[in-house]
C-alpha atoms as a PDB file:
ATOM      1  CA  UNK A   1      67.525  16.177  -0.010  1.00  0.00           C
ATOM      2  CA  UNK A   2      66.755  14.935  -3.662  1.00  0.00           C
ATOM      3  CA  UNK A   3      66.456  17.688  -6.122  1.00  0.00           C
ATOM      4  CA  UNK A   4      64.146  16.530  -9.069  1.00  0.00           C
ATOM      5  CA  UNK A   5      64.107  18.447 -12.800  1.00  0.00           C
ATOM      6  CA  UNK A   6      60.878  16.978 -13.605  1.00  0.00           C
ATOM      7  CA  UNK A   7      58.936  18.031 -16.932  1.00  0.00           C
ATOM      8  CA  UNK A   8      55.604  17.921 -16.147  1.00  0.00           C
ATOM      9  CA  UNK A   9      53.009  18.025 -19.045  1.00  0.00           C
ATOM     10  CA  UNK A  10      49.283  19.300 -17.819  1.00  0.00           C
ATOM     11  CA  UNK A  11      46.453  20.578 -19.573  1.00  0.00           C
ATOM     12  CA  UNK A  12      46.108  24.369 -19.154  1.00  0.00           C
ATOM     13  CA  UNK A  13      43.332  24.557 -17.323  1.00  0.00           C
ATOM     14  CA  UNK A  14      44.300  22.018 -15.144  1.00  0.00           C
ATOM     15  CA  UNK A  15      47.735  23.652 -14.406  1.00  0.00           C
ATOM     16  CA  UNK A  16      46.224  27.189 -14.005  1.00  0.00           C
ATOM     17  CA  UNK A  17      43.784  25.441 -11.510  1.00  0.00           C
ATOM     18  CA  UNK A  18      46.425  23.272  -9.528  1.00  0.00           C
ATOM     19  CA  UNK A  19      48.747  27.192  -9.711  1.00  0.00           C
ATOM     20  CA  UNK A  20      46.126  29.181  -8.512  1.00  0.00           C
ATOM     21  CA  UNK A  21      45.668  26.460  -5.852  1.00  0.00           C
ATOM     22  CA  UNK A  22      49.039  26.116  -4.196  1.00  0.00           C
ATOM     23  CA  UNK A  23      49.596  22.943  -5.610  1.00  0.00           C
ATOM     24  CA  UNK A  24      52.797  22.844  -7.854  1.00  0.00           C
ATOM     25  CA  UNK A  25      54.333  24.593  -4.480  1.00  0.00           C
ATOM     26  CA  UNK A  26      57.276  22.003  -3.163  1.00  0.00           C
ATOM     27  CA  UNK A  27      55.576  22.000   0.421  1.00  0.00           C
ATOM     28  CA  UNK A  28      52.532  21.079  -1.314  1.00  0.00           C
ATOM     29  CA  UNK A  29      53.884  18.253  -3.833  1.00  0.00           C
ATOM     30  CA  UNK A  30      55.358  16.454  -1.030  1.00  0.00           C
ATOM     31  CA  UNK A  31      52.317  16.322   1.049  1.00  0.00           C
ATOM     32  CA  UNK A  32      50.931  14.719  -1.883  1.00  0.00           C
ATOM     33  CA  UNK A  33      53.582  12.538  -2.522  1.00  0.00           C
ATOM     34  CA  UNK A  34      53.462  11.723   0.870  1.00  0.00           C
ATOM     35  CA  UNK A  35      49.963  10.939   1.316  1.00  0.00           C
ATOM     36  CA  UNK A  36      50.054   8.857  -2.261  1.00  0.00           C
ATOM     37  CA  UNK A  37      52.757   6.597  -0.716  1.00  0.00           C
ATOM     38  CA  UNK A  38      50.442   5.894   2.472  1.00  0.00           C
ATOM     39  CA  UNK A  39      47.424   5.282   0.398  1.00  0.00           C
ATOM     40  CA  UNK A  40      49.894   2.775  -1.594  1.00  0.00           C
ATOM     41  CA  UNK A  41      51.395   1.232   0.906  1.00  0.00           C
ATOM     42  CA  UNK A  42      47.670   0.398   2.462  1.00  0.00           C
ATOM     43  CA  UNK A  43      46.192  -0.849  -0.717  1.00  0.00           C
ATOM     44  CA  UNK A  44      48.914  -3.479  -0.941  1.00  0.00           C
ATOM     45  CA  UNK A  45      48.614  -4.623   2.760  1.00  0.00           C
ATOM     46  CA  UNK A  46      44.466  -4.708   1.664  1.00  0.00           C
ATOM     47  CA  UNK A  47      45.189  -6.704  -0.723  1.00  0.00           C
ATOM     48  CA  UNK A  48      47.793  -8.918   1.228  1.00  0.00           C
ATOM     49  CA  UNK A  49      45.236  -9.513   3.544  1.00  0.00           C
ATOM     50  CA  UNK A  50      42.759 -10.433   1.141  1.00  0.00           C
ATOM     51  CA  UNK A  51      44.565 -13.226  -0.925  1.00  0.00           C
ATOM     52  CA  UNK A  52      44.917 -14.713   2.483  1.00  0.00           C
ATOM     53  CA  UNK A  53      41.652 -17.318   3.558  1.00  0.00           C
ATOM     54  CA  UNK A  54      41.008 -16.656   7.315  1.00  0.00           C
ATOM     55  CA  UNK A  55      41.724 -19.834   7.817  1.00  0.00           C
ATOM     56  CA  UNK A  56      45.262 -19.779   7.123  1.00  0.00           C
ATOM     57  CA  UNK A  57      45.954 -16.568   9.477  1.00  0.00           C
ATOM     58  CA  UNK A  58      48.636 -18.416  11.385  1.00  0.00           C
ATOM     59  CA  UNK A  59      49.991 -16.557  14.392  1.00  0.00           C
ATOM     60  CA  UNK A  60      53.522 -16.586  12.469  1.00  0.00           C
ATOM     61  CA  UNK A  61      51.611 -14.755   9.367  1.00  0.00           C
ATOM     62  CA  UNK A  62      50.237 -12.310  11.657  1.00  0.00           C
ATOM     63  CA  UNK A  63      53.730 -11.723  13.623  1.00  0.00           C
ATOM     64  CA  UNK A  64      55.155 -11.213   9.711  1.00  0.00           C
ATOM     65  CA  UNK A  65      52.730  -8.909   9.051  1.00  0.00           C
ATOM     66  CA  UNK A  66      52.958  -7.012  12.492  1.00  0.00           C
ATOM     67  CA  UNK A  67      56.862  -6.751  11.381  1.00  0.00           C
ATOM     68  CA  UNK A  68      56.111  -5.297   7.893  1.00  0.00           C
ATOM     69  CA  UNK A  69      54.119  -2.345   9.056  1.00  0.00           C
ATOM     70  CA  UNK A  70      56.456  -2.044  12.166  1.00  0.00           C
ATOM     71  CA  UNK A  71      59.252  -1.592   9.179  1.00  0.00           C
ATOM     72  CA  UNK A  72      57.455   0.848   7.266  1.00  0.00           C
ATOM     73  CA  UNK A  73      56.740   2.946   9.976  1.00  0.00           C
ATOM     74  CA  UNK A  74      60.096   3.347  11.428  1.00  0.00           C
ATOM     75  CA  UNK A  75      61.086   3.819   7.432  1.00  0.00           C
ATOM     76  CA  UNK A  76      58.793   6.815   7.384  1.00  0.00           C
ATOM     77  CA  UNK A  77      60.101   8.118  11.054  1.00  0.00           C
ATOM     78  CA  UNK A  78      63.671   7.667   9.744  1.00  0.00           C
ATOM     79  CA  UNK A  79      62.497  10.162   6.615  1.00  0.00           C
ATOM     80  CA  UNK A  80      60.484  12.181   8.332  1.00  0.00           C
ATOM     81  CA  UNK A  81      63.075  12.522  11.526  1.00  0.00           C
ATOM     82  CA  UNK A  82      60.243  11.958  13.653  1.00  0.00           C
END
């Protein structure tokens, strides 16, 4: 596992807030890492899709993009052990 010394600069009220709320907890960083990445990861395929006319969906542009979420999934199971 990584270990990060990150300094983090915040508002006060905004790091009370995020304290008081769990949120600077590890557990709770990575979730939101986490769910950041996904988010990510499905804005770029949106906007793969989307520079591509529906006209020029080949089947072998479909099978590359059937690949590419095939590989980040079993990147995510291989992080995740699961």
């Amino acid at each position: 596992m990584a270990r990060l010394n990150i300094k983090l600069e915040l508002p006060d009220s905004l790091a009370k807030q995020a304290k008081e709320a769990g949120l600077l907890e590890p557990q709770a960083l990575q979730t939101m890492l986490r769910d950041q990445l996904k988010k990510q990861a499905g804005e770029k395929l949106r906007a793969m899709w989307a520079r591509m006319p529906r006209e020029e969906l080949t089947p072998k542009i479909e099978q590359e993009i059937v690949e590419e979420v095939r590989a980040v999934r079993a990147a995510k199971r291989k992080r995740t052990g699961g």
